[in-house]
C-alpha atoms as a PDB file:
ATOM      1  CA  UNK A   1       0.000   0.000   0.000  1.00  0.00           C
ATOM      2  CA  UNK A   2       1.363   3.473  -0.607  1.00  0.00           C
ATOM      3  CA  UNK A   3       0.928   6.813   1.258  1.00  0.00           C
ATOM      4  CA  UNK A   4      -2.170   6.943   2.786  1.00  0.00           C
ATOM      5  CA  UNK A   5      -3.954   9.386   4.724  1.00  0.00           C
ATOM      6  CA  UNK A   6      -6.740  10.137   7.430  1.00  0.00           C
ATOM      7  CA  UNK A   7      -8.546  13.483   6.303  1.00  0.00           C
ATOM      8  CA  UNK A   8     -11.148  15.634   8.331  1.00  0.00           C
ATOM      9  CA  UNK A   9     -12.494  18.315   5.957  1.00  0.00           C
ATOM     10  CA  UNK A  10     -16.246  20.452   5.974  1.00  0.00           C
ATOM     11  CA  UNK A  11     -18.596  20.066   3.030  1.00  0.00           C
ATOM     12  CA  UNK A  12     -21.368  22.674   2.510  1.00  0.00           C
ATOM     13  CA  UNK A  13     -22.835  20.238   0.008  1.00  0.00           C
ATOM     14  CA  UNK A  14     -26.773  19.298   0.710  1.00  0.00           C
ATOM     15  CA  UNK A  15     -25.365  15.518  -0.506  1.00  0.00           C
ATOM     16  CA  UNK A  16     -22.035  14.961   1.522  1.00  0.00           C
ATOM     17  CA  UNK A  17     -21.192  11.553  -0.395  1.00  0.00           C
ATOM     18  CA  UNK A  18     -18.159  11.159  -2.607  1.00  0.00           C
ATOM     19  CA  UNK A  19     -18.488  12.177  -6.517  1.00  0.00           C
ATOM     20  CA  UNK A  20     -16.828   8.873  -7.989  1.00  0.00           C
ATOM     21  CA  UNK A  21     -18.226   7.074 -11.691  1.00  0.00           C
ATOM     22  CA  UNK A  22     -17.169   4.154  -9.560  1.00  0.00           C
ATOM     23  CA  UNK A  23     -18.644   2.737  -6.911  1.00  0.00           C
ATOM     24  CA  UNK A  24     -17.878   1.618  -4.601  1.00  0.00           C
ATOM     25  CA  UNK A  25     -14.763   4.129  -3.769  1.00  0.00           C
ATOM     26  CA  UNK A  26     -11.312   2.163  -2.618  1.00  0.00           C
ATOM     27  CA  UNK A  27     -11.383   4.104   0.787  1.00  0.00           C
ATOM     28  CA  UNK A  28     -13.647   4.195   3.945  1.00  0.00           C
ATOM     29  CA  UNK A  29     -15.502   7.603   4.963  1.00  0.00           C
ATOM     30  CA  UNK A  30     -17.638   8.877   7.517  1.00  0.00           C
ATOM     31  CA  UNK A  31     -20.207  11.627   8.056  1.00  0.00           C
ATOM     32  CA  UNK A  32     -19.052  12.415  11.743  1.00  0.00           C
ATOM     33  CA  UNK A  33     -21.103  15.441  12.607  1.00  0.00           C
ATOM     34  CA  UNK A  34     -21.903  18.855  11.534  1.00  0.00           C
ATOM     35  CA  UNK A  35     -20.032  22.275  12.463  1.00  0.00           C
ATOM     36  CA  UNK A  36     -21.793  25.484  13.503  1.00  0.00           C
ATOM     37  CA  UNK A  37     -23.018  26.001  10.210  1.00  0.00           C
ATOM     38  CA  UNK A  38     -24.772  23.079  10.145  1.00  0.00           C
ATOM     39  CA  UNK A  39     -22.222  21.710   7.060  1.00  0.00           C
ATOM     40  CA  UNK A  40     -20.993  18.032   7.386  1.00  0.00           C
ATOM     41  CA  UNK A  41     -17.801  16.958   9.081  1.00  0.00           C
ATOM     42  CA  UNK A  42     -16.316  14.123   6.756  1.00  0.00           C
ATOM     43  CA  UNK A  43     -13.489  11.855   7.640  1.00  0.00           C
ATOM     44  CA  UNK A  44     -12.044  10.045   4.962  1.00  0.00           C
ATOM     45  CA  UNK A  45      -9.195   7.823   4.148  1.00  0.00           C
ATOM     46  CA  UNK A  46      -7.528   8.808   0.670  1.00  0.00           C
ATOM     47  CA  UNK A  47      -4.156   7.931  -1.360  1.00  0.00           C
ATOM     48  CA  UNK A  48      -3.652  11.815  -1.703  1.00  0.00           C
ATOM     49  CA  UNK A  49      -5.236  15.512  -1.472  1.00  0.00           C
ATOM     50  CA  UNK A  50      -6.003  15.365  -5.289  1.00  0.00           C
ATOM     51  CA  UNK A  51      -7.708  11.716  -4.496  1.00  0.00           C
ATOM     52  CA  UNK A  52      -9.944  13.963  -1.543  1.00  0.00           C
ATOM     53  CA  UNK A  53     -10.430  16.884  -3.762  1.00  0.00           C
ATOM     54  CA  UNK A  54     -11.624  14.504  -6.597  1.00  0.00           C
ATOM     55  CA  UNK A  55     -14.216  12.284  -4.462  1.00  0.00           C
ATOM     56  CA  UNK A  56     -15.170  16.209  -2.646  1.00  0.00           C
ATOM     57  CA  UNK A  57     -14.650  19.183  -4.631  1.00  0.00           C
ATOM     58  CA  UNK A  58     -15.923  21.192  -2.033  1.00  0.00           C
ATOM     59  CA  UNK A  59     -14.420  20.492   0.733  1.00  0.00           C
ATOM     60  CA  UNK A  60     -12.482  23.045   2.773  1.00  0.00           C
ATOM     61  CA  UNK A  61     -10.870  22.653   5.772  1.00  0.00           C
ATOM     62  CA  UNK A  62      -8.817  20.131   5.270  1.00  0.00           C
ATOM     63  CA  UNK A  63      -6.821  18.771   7.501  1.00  0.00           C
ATOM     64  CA  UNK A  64      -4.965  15.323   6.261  1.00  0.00           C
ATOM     65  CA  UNK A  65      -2.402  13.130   8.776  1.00  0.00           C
ATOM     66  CA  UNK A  66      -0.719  10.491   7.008  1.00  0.00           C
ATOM     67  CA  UNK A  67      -1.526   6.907   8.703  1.00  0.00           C
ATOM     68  CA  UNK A  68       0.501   3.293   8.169  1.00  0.00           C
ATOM     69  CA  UNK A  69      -3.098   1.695   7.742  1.00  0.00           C
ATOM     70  CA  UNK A  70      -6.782   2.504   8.552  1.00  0.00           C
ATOM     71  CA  UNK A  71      -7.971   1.992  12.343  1.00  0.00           C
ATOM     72  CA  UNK A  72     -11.889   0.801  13.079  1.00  0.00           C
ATOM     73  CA  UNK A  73     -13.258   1.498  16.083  1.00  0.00           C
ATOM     74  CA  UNK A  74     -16.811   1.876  16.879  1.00  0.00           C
ATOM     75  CA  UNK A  75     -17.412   5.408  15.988  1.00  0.00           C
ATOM     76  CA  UNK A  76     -15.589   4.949  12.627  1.00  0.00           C
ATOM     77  CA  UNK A  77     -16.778   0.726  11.839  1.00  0.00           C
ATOM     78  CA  UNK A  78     -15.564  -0.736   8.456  1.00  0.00           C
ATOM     79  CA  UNK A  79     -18.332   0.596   5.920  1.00  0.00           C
ATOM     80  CA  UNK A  80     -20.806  -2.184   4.575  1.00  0.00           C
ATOM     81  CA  UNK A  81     -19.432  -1.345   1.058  1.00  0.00           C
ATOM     82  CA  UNK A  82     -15.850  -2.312   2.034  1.00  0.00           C
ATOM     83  CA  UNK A  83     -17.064  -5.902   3.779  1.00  0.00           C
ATOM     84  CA  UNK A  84     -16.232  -8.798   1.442  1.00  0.00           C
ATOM     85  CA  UNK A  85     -19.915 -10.458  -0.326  1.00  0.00           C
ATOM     86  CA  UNK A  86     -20.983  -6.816  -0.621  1.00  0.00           C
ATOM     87  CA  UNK A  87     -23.811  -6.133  -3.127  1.00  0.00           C
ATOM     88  CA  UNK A  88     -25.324  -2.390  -3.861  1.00  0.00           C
ATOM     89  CA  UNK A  89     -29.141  -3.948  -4.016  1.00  0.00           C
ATOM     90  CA  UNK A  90     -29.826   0.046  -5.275  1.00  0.00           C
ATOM     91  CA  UNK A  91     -27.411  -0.583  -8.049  1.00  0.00           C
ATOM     92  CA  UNK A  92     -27.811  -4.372  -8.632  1.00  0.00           C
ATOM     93  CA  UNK A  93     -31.668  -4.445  -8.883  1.00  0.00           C
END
């Protein structure tokens, strides 16, 4: 695996999900809250700011720490999308 990093960032989009023609993406994310604006708190794993600013082109506040691998935990679970056996049954029906 090459550089990879763990990214918190704000989106002011009204749909916070990654803009990818492929689905699903090769990293995990998370909606973790909202800031006083009410606009979303992502965190994201990505290969590299142009990755983030590919899958988000609105997000702003970036702040990216680069990681040896990505850490689970309760609050941040392995998406269902990343779980091996994984079908999209909006995309598959």
């Amino acid at each position: 695996m090459g550089k990879l990093y763990r990214a918190r960032f704000v989106s002011d989009s009204e749909d916070p999900r990654p803009v990818s023609k492929v689905w699903p993406i090769k990293w995990p994310y998370w909606i973790s809250g909202y800031d006083s604006n009410d606009n979303y708190i992502i965190i994201a794993y990505v290969d590299s700011k142009k990755t983030l600013l590919k899958l988000w082109p609105e997000a702003q506040n970036i702040d990216m720490v680069e990681r040896d691998e990505i850490k689970y935990t309760s609050r941040f679970p392995m998406p269902d999308y990343l779980k091996p056996g994984f079908v999209d049954e909006e995309i598959d029906s």
